[in-house]
N, C-alpha and C. Protein backbone atom coordinates (compact mmCIF):
# COMPACT_ATOMS: atom_id res chain seq x y z
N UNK A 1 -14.21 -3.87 39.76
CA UNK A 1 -14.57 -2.91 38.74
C UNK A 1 -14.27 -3.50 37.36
N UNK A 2 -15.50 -3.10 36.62
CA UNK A 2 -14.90 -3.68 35.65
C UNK A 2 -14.56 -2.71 34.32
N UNK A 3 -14.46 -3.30 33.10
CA UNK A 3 -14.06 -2.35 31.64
C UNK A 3 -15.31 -1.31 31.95
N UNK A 4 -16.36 -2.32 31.76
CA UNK A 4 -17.72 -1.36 31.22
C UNK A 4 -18.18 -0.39 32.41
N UNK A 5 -17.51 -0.59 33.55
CA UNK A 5 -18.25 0.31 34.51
C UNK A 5 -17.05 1.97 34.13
N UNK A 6 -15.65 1.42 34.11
CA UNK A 6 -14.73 2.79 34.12
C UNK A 6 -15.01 3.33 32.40
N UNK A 7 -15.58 2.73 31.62
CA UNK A 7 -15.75 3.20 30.54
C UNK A 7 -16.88 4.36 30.40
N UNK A 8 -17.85 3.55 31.18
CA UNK A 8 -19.31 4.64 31.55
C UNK A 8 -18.96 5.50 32.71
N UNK A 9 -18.82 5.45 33.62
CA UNK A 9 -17.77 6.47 34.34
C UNK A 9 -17.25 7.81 34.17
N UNK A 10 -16.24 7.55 32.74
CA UNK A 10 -15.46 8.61 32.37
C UNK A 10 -16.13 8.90 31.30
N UNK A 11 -17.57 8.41 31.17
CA UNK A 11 -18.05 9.01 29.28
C UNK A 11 -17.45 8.33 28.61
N UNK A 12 -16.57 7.19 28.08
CA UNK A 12 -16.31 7.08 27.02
C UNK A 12 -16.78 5.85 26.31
N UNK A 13 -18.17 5.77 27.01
CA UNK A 13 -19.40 4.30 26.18
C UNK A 13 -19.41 4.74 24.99
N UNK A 14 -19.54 5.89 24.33
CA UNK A 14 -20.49 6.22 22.81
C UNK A 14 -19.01 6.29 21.86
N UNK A 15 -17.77 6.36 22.54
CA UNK A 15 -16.55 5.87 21.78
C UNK A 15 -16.51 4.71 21.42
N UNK A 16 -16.91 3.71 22.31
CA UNK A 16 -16.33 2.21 22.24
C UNK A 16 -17.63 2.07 20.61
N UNK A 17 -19.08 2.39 20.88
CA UNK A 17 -19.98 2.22 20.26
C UNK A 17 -19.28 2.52 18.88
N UNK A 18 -19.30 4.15 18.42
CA UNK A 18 -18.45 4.65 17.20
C UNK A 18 -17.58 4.04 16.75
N UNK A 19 -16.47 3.05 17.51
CA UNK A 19 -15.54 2.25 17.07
C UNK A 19 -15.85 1.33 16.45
N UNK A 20 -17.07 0.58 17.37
CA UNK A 20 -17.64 -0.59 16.63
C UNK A 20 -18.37 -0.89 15.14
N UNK A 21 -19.17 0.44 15.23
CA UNK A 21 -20.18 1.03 13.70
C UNK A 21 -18.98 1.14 12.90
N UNK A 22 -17.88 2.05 12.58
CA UNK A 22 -17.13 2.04 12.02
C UNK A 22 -16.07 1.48 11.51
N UNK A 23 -15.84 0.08 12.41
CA UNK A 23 -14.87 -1.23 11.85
C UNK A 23 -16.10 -2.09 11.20
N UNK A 24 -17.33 -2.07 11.90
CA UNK A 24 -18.63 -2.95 10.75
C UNK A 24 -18.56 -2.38 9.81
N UNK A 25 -18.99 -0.98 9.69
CA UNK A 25 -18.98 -0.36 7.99
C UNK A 25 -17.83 -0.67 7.27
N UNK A 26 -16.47 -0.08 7.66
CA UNK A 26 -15.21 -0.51 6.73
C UNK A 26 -15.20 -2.04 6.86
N UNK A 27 -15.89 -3.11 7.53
CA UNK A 27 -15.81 -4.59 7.01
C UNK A 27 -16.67 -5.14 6.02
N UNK A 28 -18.40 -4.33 6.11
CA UNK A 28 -18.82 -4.23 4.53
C UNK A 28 -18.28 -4.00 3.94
N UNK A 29 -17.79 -2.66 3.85
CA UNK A 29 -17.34 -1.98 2.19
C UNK A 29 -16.41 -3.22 2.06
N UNK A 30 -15.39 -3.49 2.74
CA UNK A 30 -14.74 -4.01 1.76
C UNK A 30 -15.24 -5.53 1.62
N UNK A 31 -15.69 -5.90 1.94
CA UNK A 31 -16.65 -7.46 1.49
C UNK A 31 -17.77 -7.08 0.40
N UNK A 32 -18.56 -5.68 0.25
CA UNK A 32 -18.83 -5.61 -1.13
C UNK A 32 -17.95 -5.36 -1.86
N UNK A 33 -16.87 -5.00 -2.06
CA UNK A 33 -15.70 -4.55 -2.90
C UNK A 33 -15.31 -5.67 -3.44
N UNK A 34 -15.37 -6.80 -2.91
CA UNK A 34 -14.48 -7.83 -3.40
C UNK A 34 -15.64 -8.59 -4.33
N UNK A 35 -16.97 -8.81 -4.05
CA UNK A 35 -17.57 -9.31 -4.70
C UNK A 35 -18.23 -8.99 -5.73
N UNK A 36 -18.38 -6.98 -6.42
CA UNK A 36 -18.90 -6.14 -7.00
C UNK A 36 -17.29 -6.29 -8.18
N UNK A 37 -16.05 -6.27 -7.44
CA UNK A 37 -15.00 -5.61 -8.70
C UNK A 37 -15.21 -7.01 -9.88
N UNK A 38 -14.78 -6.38 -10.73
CA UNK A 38 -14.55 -7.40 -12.42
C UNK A 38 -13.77 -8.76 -12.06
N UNK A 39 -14.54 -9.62 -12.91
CA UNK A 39 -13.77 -10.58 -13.00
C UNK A 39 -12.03 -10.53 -13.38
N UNK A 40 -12.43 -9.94 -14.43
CA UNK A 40 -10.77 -9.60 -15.44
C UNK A 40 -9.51 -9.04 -14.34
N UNK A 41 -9.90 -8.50 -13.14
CA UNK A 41 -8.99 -7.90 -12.42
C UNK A 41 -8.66 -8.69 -11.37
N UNK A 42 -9.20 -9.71 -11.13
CA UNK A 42 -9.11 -10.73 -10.11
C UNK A 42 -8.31 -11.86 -11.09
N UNK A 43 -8.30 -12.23 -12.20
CA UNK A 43 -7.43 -13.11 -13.43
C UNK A 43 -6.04 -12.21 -13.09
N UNK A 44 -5.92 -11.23 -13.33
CA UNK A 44 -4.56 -10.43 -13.34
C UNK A 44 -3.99 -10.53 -12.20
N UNK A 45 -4.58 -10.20 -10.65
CA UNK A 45 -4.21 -10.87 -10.01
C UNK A 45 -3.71 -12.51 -9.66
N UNK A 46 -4.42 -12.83 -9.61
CA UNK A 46 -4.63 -14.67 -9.95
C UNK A 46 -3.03 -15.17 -10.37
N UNK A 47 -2.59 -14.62 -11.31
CA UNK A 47 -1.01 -14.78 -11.78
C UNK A 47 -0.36 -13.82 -11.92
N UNK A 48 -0.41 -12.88 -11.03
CA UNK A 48 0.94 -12.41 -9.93
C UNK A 48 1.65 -13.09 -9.43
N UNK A 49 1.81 -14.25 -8.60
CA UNK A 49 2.55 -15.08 -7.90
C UNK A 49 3.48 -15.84 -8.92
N UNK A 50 2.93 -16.10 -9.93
CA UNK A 50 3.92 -16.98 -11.20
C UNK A 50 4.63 -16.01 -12.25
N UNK A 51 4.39 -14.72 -12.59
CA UNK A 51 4.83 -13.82 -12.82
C UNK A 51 6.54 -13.54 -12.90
N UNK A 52 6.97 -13.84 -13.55
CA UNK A 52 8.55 -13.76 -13.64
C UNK A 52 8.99 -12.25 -14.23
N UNK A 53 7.70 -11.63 -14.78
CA UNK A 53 8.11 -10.06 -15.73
C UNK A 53 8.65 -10.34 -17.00
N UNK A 54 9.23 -11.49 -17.40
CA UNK A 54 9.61 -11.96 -18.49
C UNK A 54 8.16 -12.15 -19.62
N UNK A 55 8.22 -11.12 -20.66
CA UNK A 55 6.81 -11.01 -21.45
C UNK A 55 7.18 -11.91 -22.76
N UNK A 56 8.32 -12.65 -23.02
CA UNK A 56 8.69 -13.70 -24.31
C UNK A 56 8.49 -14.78 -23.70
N UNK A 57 7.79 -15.84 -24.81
CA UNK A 57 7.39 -16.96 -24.31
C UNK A 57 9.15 -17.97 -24.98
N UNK A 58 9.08 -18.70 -24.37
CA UNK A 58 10.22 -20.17 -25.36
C UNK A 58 10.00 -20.70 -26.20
N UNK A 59 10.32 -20.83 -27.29
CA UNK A 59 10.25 -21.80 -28.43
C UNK A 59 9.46 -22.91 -27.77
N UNK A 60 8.77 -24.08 -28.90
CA UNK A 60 8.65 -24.84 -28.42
C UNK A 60 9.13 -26.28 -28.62
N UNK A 61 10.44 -25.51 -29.32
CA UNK A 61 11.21 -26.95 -29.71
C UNK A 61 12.19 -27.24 -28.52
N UNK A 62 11.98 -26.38 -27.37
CA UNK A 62 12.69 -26.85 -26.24
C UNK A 62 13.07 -25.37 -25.37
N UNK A 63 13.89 -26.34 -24.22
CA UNK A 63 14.44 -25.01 -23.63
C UNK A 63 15.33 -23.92 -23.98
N UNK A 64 15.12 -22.54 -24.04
CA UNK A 64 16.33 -21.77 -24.17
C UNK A 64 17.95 -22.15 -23.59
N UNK A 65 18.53 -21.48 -24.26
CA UNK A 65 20.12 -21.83 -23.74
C UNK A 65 20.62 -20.57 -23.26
């Protein structure tokens, strides 16, 4: 016996189906999402990772003390 026979069996083929339509749709949306949002918000991201929260820059006659 296999998946697809106890699945059709008990009725629950048009679940597995619904599951599938609905992880494709939420995998569009968000693959248009990423390619539709602003440039400017993907830069802001972009340097998050180097981001210290520190908003004063250093002199540039050297390092702070």
């Amino acid at each position: 016996m296999s998946l697809s026979d106890i699945m059709g069996a008990a009725g629950l083929g048009s679940w597995a189906v619904l599951g599938l339509v609905v992880s494709f749709v939420t995998f569009v949306g968000i693959v248009v999402w990423v390619f539709v949002r602003r440039r400017g918000s993907w830069e802001h991201a972009r340097r998050l990772p180097l981001d210290d929260g520190d908003t004063t820059m250093p002199s540039r006659g050297g390092s702070p003390r």
